[in-house]
Protein backbone atom coordinates (compact mmCIF):
# COMPACT_ATOMS: atom_id res chain seq x y z
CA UNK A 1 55.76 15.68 -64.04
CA UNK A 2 53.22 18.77 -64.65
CA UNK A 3 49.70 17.02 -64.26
CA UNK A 4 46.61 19.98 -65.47
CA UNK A 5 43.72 19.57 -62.93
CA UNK A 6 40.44 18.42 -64.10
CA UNK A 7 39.00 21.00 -61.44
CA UNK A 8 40.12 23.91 -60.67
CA UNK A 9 38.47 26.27 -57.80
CA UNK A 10 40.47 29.50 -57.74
CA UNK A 11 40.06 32.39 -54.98
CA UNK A 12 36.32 31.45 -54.68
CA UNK A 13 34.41 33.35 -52.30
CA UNK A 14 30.54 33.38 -51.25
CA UNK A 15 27.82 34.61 -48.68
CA UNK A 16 24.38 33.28 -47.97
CA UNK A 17 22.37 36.83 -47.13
CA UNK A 18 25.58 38.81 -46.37
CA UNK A 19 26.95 35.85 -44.28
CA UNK A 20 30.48 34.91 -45.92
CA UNK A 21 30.71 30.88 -46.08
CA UNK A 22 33.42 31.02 -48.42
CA UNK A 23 36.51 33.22 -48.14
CA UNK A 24 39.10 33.24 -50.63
CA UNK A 25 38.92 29.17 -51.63
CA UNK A 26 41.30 27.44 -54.06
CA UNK A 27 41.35 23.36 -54.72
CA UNK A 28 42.33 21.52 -57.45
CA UNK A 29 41.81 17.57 -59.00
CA UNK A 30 43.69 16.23 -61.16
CA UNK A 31 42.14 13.15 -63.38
CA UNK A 32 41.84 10.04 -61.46
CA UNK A 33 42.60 11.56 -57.84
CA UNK A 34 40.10 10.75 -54.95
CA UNK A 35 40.30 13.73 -53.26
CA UNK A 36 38.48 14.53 -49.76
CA UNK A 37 37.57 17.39 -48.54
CA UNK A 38 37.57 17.72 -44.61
CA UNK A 39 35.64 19.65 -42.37
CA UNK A 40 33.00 20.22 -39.45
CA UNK A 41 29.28 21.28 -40.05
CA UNK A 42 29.38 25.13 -40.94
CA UNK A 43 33.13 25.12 -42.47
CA UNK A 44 31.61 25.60 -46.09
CA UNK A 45 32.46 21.98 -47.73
CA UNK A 46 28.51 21.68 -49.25
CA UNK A 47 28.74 25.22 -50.92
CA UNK A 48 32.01 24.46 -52.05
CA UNK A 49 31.01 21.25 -53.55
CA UNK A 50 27.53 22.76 -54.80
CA UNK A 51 29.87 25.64 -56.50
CA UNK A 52 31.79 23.15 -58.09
CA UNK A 53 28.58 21.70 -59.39
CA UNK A 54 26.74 25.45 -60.57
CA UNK A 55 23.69 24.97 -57.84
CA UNK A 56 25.40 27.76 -56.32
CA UNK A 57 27.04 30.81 -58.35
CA UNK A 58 30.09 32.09 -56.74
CA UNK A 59 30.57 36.02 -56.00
CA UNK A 60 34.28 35.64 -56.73
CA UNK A 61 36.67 33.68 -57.90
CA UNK A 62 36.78 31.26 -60.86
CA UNK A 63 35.69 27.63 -61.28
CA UNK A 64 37.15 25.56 -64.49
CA UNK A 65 36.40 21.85 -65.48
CA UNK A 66 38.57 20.10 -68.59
CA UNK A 67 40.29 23.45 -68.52
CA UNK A 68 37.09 25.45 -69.65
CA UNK A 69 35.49 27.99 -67.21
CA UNK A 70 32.43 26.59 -66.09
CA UNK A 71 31.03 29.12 -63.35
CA UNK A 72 28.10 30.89 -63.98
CA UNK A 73 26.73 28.03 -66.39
CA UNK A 74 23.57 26.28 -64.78
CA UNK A 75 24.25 23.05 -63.12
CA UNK A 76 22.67 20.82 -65.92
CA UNK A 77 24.99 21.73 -68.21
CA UNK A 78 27.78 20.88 -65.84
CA UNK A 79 25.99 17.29 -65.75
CA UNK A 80 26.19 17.61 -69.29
CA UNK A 81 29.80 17.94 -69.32
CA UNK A 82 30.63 15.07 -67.24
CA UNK A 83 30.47 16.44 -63.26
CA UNK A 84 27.67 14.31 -61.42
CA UNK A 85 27.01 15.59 -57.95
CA UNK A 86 25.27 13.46 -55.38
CA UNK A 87 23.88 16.33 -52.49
CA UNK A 88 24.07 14.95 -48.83
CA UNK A 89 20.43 15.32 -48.03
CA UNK A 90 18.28 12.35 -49.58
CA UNK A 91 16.92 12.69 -53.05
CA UNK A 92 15.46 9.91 -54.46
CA UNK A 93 11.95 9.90 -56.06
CA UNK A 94 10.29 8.12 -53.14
CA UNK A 95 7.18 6.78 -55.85
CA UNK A 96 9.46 5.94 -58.33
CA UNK A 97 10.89 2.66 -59.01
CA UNK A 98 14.63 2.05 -58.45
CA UNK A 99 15.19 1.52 -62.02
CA UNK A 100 13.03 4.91 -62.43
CA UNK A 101 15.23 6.70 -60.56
CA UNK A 102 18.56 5.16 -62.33
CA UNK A 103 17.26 5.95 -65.05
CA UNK A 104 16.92 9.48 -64.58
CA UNK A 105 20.49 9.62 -64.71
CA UNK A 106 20.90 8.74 -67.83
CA UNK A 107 19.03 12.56 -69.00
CA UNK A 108 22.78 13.82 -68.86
CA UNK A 109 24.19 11.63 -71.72
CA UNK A 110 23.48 14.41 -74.60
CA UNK A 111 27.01 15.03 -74.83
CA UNK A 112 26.98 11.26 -76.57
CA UNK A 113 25.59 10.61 -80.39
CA UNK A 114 21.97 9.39 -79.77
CA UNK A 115 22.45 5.67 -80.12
CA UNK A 116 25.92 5.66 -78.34
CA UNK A 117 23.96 7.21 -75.69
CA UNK A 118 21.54 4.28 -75.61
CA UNK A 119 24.89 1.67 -75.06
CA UNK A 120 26.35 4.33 -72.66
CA UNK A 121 23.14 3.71 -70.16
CA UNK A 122 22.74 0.15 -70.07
CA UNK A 123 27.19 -0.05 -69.55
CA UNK A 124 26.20 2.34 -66.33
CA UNK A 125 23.08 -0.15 -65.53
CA UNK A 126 25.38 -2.64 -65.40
CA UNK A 127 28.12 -1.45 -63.53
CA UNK A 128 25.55 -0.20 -60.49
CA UNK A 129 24.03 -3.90 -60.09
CA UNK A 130 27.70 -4.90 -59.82
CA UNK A 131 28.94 -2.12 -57.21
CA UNK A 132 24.98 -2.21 -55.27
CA UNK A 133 23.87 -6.00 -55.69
CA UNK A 134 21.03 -4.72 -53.88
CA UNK A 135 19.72 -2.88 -56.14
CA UNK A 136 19.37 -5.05 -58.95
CA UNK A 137 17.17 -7.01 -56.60
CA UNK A 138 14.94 -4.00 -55.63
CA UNK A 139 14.87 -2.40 -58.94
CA UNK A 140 10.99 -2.97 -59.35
CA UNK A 141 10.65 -1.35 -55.44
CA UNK A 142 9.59 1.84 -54.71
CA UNK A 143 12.59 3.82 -53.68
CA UNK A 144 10.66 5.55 -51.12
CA UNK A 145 10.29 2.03 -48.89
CA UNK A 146 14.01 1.43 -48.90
CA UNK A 147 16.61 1.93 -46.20
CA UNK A 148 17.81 4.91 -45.71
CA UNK A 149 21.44 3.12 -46.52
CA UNK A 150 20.13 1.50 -49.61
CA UNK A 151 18.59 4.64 -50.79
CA UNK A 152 21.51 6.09 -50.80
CA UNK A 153 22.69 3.55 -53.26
CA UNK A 154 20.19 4.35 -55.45
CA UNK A 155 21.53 8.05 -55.27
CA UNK A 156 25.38 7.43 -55.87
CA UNK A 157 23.74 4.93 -59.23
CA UNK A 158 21.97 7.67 -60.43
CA UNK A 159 25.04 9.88 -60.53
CA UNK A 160 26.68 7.35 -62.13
CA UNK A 161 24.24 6.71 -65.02
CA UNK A 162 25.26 9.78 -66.63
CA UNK A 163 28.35 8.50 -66.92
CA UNK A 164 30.55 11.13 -65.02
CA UNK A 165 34.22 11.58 -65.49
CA UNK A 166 34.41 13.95 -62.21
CA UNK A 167 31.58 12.50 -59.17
CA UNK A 168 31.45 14.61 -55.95
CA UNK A 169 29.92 12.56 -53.32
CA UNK A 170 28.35 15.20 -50.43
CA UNK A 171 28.82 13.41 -46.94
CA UNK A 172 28.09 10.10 -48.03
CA UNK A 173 28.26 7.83 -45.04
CA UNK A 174 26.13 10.48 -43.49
CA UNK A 175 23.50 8.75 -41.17
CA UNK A 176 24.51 5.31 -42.53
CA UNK A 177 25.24 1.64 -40.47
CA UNK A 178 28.41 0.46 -40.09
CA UNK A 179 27.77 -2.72 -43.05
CA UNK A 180 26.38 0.18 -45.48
CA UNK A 181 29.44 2.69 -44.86
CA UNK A 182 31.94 -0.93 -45.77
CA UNK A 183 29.68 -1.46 -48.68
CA UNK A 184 29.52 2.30 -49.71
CA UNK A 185 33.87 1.83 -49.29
CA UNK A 186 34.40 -1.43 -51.46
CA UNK A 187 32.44 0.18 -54.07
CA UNK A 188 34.14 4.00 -54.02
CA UNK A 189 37.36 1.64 -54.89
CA UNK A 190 36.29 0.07 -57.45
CA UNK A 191 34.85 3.51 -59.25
CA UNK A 192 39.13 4.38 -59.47
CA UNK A 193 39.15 1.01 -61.85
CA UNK A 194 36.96 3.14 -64.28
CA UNK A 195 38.93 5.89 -64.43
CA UNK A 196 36.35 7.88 -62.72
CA UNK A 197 37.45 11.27 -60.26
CA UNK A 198 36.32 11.75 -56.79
CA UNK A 199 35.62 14.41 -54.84
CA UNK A 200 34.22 13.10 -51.33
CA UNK A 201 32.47 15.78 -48.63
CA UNK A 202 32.77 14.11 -45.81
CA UNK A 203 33.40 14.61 -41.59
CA UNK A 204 34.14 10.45 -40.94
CA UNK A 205 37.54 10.62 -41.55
CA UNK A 206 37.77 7.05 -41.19
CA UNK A 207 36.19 6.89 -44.49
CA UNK A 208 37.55 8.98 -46.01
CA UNK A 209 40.70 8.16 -45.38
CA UNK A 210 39.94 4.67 -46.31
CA UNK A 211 38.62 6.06 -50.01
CA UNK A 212 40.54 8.89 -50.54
CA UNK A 213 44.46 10.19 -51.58
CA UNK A 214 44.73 13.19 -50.25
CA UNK A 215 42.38 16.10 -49.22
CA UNK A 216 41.57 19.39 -47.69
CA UNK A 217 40.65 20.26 -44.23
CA UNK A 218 37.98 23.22 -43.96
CA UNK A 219 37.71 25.56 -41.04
CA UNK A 220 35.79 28.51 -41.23
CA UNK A 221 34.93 28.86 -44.64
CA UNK A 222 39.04 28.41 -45.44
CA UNK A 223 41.43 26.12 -46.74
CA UNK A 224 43.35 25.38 -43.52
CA UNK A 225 45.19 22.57 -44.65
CA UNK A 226 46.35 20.47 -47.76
CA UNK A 227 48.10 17.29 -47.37
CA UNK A 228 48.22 13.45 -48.20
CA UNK A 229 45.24 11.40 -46.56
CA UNK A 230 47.94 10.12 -44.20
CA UNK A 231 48.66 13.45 -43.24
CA UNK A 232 45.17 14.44 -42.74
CA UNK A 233 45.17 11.55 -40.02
CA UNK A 234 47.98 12.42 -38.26
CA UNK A 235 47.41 16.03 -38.28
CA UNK A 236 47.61 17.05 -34.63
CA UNK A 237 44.12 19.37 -35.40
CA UNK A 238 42.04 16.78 -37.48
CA UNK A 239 42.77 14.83 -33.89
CA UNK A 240 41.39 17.26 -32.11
CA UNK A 241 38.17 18.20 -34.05
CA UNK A 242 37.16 15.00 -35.52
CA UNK A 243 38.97 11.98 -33.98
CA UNK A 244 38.52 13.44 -30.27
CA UNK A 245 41.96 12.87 -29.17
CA UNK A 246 42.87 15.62 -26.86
């Protein structure tokens, strides 16, 4: 079965003030896939993910999405196109409401006719109060006086009021309680009912192995392995580095 990849990151490369971060990179996703991608602080998962979502312009290589090249086109109109990215440092609106910031999500839905649009935001309302119970509580709260585990809830439901078909998650259990991180997990599964792709940044493999299919590990800016989430796990060097099994 040939399967086309919904990304596509081909012999990327990058460097932050002459500093290479990114040497030579290749990934793909296919549609539906929850696909992790592995490594320490410094191995160059955030710019890869950031590339992916045109924050950051690569100075090689090629990035496509649907097929169509996308790098080199500013990151709202990769929004636009249906690639939410949710960064790993926090971002809500701190004076805003909940709802206020959910609702900034929905800016990305121009791709829709103006009143589909409308029906398209309150179906993504809807479906964040049912993955984050929470927040439909809170949604009249300042985001700013949350948890740092609920706020990033509010994060993940802003991404997913623009209705993306491709989310990349940046280290999401970063900094987060055990009972958040299980939350954050029950609801990651249910995103794969909705036919929604994952790309997950992450160093718990746990987690991510809990979420995920398969991945990447990165060392050094590199591609170092690709394998099944299982594989990842019981890959003598992912024991080493981030399970602490000598």
């Amino acid at each position: 079965m040939t399967f086309n990849p919904i990304v596509s990151v081909a012999g990327v490369s990058h460097a932050y003030e002459h500093v290479p971060v990114l040497h030579d990179v290749s990934v793909s996703v296919n549609e539906g896939e929850r696909v992790l991608i592995l490594g320490a602080n410094g191995a160059g998962k955030s710019t890869l993910a950031m590339v992916m979502a045109g924050l950051v312009h690569p100075q090689s290589g090629s990035v496509r999405l649907f097929g169509e090249p996308i790098d080199g086109l500013p990151a709202y109109r990769i929004a636009r196109l249906g690639l939410s990215y949710t960064p790993a440092y926090r971002s809500v609106f701190p004076y805003m409401t909940v709802e206020e910031n959910l609702h900034l999500g929905s800016e990305v839905l121009a791709r829709f006719r103006e009143g589909e649009a409308g029906e398209v935001s309150e179906r993504q309302l809807d479906l964040v109060y049912r993955l984050f119970p929470q927040l439909a509580d809170l949604r009249k709260t300042r985001a700013g006086t949350l948890s740092g585990g609920v706020q990033r809830m509010v994060e993940i439901g802003r991404s997913l009021m623009g209705a993306p078909q491709v989310l990349i998650l940046d280290e999401p259990s970063l900094g987060l309680a055990q009972g958040v991180i299980n939350e954050l997990v029950s609801a990651l599964r249910v995103l794969a009912d909705h036919g929604i792709t994952l790309i997950m940044i992450e160093q718990n493999v746990p987690v991510a192995a809990a979420v995920c299919d398969r991945g990447y590990l990165m060392d050094g800016g590199r591609i170092a392995l690709a394998a099944t989430a299982a594989e990842l796990l019981d890959s003598d060097q992912v024991k080493r580095t981030y399970l602490g099994v000598i």
